[in-house]
Each structure stands twice: as structure tokens, then as C-alpha cells.
Protein backbone atom coordinates (compact mmCIF):
# COMPACT_ATOMS: atom_id res chain seq x y z
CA UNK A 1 -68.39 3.41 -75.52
CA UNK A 2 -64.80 3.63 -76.26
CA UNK A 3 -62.17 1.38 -74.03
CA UNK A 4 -59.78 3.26 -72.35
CA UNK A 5 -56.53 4.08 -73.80
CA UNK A 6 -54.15 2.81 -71.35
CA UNK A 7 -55.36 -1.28 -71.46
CA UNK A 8 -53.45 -3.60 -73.17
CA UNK A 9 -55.17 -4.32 -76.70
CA UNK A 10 -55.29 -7.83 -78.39
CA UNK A 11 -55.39 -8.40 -82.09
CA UNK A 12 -58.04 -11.16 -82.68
CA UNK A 13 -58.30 -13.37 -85.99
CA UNK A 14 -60.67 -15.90 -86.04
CA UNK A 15 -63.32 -15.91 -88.85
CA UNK A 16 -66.43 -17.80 -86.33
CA UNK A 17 -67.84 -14.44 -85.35
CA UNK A 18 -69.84 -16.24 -82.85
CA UNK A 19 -66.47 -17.64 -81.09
CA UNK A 20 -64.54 -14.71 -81.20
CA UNK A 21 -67.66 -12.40 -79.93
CA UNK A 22 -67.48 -14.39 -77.13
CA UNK A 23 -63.89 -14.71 -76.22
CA UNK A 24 -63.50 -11.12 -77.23
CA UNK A 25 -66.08 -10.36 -74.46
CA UNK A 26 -64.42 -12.99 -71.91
CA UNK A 27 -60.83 -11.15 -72.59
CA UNK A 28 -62.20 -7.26 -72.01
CA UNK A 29 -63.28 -9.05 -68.42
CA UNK A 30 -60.21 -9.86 -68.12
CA UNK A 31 -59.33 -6.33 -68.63
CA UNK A 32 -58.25 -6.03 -72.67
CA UNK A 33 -58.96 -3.73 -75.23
CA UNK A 34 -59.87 -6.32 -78.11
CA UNK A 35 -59.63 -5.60 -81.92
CA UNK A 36 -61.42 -8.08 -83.67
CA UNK A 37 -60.45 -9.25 -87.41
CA UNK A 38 -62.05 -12.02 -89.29
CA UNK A 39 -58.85 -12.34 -91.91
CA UNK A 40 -55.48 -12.93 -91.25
CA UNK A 41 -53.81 -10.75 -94.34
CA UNK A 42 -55.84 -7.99 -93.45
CA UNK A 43 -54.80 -7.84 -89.45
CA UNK A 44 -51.45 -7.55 -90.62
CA UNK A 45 -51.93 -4.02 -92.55
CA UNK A 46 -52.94 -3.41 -89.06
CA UNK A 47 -49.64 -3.80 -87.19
CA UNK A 48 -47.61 -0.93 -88.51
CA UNK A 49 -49.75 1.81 -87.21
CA UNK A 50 -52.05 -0.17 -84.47
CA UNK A 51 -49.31 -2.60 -83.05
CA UNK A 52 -51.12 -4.92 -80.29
CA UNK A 53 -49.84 -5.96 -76.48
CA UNK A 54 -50.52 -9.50 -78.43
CA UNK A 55 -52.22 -11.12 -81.09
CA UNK A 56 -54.83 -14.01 -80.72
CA UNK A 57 -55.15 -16.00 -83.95
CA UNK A 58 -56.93 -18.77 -84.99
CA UNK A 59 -54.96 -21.85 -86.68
CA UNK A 60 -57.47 -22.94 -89.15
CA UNK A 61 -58.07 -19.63 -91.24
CA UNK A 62 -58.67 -19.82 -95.13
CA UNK A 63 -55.94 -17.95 -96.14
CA UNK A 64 -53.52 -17.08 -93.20
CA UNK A 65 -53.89 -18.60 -89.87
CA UNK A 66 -51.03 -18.50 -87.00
CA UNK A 67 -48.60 -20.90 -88.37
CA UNK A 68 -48.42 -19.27 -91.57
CA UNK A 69 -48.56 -15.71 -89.70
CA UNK A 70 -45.77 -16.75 -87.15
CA UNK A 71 -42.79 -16.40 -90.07
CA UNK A 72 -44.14 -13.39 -91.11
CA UNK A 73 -43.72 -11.59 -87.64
CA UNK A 74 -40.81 -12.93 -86.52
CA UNK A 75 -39.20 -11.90 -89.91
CA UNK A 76 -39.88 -8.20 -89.42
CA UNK A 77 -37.88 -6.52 -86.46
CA UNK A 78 -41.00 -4.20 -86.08
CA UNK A 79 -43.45 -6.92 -85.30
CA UNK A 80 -41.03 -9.78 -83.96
CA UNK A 81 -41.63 -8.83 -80.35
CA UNK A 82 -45.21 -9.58 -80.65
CA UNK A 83 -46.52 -12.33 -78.88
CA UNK A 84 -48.69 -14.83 -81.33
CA UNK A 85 -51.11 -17.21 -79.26
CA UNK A 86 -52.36 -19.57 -81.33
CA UNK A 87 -55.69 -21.02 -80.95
CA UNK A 88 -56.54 -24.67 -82.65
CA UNK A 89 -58.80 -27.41 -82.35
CA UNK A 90 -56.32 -29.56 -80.15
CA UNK A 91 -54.47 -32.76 -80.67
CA UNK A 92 -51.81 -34.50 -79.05
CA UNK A 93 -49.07 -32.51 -80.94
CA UNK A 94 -50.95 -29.33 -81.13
CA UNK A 95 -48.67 -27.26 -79.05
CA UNK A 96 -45.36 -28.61 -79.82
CA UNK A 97 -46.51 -27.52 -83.57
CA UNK A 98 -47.26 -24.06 -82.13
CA UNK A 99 -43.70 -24.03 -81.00
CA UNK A 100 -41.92 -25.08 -84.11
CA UNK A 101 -44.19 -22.95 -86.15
CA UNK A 102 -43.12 -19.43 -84.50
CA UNK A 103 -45.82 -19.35 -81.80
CA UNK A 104 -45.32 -17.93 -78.69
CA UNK A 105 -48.19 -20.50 -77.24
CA UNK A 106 -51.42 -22.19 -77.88
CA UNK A 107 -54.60 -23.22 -76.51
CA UNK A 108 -57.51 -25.29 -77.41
CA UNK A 109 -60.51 -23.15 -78.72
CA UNK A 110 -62.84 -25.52 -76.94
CA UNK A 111 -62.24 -24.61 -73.71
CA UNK A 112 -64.49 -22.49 -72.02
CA UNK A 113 -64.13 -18.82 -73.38
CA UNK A 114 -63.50 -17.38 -69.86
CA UNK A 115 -60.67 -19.90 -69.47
CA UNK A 116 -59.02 -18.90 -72.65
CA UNK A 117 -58.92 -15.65 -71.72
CA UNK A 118 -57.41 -16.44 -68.00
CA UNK A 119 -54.80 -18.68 -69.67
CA UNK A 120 -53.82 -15.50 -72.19
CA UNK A 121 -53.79 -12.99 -69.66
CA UNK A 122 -51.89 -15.46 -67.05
CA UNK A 123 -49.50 -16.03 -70.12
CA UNK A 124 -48.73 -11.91 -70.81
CA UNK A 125 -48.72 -11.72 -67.35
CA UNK A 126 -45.51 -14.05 -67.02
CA UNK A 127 -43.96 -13.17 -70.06
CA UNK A 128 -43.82 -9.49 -68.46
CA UNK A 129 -43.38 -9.65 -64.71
CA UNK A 130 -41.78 -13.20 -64.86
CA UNK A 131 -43.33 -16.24 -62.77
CA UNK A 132 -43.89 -15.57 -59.06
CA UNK A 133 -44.92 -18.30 -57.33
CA UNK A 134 -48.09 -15.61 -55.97
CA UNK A 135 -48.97 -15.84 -59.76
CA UNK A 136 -48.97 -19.55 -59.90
CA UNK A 137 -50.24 -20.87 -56.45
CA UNK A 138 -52.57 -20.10 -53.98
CA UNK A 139 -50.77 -21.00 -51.04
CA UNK A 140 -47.40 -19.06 -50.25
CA UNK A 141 -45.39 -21.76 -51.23
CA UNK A 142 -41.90 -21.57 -52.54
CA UNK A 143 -42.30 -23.37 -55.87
CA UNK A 144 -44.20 -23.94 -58.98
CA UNK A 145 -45.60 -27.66 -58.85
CA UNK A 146 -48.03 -29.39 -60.17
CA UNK A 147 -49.77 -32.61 -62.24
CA UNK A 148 -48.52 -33.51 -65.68
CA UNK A 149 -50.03 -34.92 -68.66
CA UNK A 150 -47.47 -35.92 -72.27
CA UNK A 151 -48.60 -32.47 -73.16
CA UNK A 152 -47.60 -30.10 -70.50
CA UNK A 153 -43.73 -30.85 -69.85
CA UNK A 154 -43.09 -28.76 -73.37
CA UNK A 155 -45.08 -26.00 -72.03
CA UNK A 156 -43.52 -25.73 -68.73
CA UNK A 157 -40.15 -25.90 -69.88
CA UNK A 158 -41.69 -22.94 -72.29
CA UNK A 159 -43.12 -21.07 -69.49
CA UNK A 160 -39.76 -21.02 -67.58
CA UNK A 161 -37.82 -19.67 -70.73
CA UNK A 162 -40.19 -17.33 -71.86
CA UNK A 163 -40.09 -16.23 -67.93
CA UNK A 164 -36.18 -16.28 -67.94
CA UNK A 165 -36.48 -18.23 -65.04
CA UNK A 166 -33.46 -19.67 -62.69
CA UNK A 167 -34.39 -23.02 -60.77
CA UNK A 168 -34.56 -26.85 -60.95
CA UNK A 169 -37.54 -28.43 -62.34
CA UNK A 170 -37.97 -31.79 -60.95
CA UNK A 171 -39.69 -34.09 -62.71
CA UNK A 172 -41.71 -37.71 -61.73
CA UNK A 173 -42.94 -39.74 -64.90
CA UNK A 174 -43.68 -43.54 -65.01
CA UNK A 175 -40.36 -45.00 -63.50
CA UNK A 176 -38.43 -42.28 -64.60
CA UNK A 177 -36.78 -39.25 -61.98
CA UNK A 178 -35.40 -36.28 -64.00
CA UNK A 179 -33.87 -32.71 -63.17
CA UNK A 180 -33.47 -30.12 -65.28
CA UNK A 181 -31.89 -26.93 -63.99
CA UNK A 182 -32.48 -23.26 -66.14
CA UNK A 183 -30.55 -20.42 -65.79
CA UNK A 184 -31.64 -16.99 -66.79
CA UNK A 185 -34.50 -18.91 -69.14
CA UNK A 186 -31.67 -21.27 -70.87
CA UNK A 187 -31.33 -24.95 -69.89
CA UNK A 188 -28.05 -25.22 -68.22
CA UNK A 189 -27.90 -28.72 -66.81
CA UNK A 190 -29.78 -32.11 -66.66
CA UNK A 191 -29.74 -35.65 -65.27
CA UNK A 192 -31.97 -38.60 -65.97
CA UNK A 193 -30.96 -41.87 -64.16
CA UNK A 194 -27.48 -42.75 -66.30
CA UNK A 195 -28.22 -39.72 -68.79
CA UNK A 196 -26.35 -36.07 -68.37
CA UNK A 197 -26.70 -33.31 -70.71
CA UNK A 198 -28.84 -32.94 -73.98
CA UNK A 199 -29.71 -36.82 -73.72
CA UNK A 200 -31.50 -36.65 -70.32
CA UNK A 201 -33.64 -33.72 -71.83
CA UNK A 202 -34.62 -35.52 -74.25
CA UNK A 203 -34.99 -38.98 -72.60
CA UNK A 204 -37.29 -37.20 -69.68
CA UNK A 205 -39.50 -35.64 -72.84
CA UNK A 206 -40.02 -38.91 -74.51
CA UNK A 207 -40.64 -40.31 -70.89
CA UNK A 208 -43.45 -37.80 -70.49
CA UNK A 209 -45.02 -38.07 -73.77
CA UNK A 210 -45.36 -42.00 -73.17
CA UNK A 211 -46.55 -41.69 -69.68
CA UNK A 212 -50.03 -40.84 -68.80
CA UNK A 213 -49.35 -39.12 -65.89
CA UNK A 214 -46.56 -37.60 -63.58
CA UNK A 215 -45.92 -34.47 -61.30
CA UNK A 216 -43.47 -31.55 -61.80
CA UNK A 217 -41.81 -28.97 -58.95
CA UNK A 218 -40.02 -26.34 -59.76
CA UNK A 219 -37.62 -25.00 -57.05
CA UNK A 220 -37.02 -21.31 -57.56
CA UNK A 221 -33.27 -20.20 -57.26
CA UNK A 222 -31.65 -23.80 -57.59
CA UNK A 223 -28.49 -23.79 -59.45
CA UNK A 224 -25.90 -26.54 -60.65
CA UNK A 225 -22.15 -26.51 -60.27
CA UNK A 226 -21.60 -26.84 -63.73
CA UNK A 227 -23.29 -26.38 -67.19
CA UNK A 228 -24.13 -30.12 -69.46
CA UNK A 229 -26.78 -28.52 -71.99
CA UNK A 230 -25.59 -26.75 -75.06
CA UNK A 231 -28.37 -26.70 -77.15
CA UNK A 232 -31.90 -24.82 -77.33
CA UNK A 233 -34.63 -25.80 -75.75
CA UNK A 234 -36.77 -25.70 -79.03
CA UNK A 235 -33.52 -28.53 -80.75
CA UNK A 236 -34.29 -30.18 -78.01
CA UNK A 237 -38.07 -30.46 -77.89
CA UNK A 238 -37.98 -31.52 -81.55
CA UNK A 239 -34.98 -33.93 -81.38
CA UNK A 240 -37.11 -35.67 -78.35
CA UNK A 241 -40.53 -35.91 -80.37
CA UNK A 242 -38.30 -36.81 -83.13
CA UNK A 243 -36.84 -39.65 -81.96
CA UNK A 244 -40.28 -40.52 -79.81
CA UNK A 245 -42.32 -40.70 -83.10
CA UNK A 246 -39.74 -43.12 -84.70
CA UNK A 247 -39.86 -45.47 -81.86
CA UNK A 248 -43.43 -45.47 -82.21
CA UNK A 249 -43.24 -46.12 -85.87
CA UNK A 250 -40.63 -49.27 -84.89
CA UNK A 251 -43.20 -50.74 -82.34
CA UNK A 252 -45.81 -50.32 -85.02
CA UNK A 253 -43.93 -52.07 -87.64
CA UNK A 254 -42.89 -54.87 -85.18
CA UNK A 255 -46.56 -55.46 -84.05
CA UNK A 256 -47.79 -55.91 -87.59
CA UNK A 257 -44.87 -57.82 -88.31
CA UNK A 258 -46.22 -60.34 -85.21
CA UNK A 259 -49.50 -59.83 -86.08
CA UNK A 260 -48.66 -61.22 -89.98
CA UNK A 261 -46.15 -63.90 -89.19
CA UNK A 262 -47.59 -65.09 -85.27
CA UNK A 263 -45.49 -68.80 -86.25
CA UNK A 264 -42.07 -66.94 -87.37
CA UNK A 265 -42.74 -65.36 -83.52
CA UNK A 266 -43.59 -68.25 -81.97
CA UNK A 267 -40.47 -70.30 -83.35
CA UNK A 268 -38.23 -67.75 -82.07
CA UNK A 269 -39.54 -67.94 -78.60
CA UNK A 270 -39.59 -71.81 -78.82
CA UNK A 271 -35.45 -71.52 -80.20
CA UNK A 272 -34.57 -69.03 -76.69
């Protein structure tokens, strides 16, 4: 039996036929028309004449998976508009990759299928309509809040450009307080104890991708007097994992340094 015409179809590449049977089925519950495809070079002959509501791709395909399919769309003005979820096996950088690949967003593939597909359809949803805090809560409350983890501040500050949102995200990680204000989807101010600007983005990032924990509110309709941030919020994202990867190189180094010479340590604590 043929889907009807009028729901929103999703292109999905992933070559485990047993996986994408299953999130194929989880995503028509969710009310898509899916088209599988078990190859990557082939789902792109596709596009021209069959163009998707979004495409669902795999990350570790043989010969094209969503990183290396992400340049491709975005370079063509027919198929740049199209989102590209990418779906991976996880890791603690996994979705800030999906960013700087082309990605429109990620998710792990071992998730539950249903939740994959609620996460996807949540995602088009926003992308669309914009994020209503009826979409995101189930209380009538009058902003988006919630826990945070090191790998969910990238995504929300995402979410709330993809969603063109205008608002203050407040955010609570470790011993650090941070606000970031968006307008229209584009960072237009923070502040991070002493920081303003581009360096209290970036210094509440590397806070969060430390810290184990924290807890994010964002007010809806909050506006600053005047504008601090400049730059992207991708520049941004990568300048702060940037810069939080070479301090944990330095702490590295200095560890095995102590580790090797424990007496050249111990001398300078003895001469301060």
C-alpha cells in the first residue's frame, strides 16, 4: 500500500538493513513517508527529481556517508536547503563534528529506534514552526529549560539558531554563571563573570564541556541593550573546542611531565 502523497518523505542511507527497517518503520509512526537507500552515491541521483522534506544518513558508509555528503549538498543551490541528520555511533565530539562537517544535526544510532525518530521529527518540527515552548515542555511554562551534559550546550545554542530564536539562554555549569542573548537566531550578546563578547561564549563552552553537569533556561523574548558578539556561532563553537582540546593536551603533558620527574616537582614545592 502506497503512503499518501501529502506526508513529508525522508531519504534514508544506512547500509544495516536490519537498522534502517526498523527506524524506517519507527519514522512512518511518526507520520513519514520513508525512502530507503543502502548507498550514499546512489541517494544522491535521487535528489533532482525525488527531493526529500530531509535526509537521514548514516556516518559510517563505505563510500559516502553524511560528512562526506554534507559538502556535496550544501554546494548545490538545489539541494542546500535540505536538512542532513546524521546518524553515528556516538562519542564525546560526535555532534560538534556533525556541525563542522555540514550537518544540520546528529544522533546516536543506538538509541532506541522510536526515539530517533521523535528526536527527527521534534527537530523538522522546530526548524519549520520555530520552538514554542508547547513543543518543548509539558507544562505551560514560559521557557525552554532543562539539564545539561558537555554535549548538549552546542546543540541548544544550534536549536535556537536553526529556530531563529530571540531570548536569553542562561546558563549554570560548575562555578561558572553565563548569559547568552540571540536575536533573530544570531548571538548578539554575552557575559561570563569578567568575560563580554566572543570570549564569554567561548569560556561558558569550555566550562560546559569540562563540567559534568549543569542546567540551562532559556527566556523567550529577552533582549540586550547592546550587541558584544560578532562572530558565528559555528567560529565560535570551534574556537571554544579549539582552545578546550589544547588545554587538555597542556594538562596532559604537565602530568606526564610530574609523573617522569616526581623529584624536579617535589624540589619546586620545597623552594615556594
Amino acid at each position: 500500500m502506497n503512503a499518501p502523497a501529502n506526508l513529508p518523505k525522508i531519504l534514508l542511507i544506512d547500509s544495516n538493513v536490519y537498522f534502517a527497517k526498523r527506524l524506517g518503520d519507527a519514522l512512518k509512526q511518526q507520520g513519514f513517508d520513508v525512502v530507503p537507500s543502502t548507498q550514499g552515491t546512489y541517494a544522491l541521483t535521487m535528489l533532482e527529481w525525488n527531493a526529500p522534506a530531509a535526509i537521514v544518513c548514516a556516518t559510517n558508509l563505505r563510500e559516502m556517508g553524511a560528512y562526506e555528503m554534507a559538502p556535496i549538498l550544501r554546494a548545490d543551490p538545489k539541494t542546500s536547503s535540505i536538512p542532513l541528520i546524521a546518524v553515528g555511533s556516538g562519542g564525546g565530539q560526535a555532534l560538534l563534528e556533525a556541525y563542522r562537517a555540514g550537518c544540520d544535526d546528529y544522533v546516536d544510532r543506538h538509541l532506541p529506534p522510536a526515539d530517533i525518530a521523535a528526536h527527527i521529527r521534534s527537530f523538522l518540527v522546530s526548524r519549520q514552526d520555530g520552538f514554542q515552548p508547547t513543543q518543548m515542555l509539558s507544562t505551560a511554562e514560559t521557557a525552554l529549560s532543562g539539564s545539561l551534559s558537555h554535549l548538549d550546550l552546542p546543540g541548544v545554542m544550534q536549536m535556537l539558531g536553526q529556530s531563529r530564536q530571540t531570548g536569553a539562554l542562561h546558563i549554570n555549569a560548575a562555578d561558572t554563571d553565563g548569559i547568552i542573548f540571540f536575536e533573530g537566531g544570531e548571538i548578539f550578546h554575552a557575559e561570563c563573570g569578567m568575560f563580554f563578547g566572543d570570549e564569554a561564549v567561548t569560556q561558558i563552552v569550555k566550562t560546559c564541556q569540562s563540567a559534568t553537569a549543569g542546567v540551562y533556561k532559556f527566556v523567550y523574548g529577552a533582549t540586550a541593550a547592546q550587541r558584544t558578539v560578532l562572530r558565528s556561532a559555528t567560529d565560535l563553537l570551534l574556537d571554544a573546542m579549539r582552545e578546550f582540546d589544547e588545554d587538555q593536551r597542556e594538562e596532559e603533558d604537565q602530568r606526564e611531565a610530574e609523573k617522569n620527574h616526581p623529584e624536579t616537582d617535589h624540589a619546586e614545592k620545597e623552594s615556594s
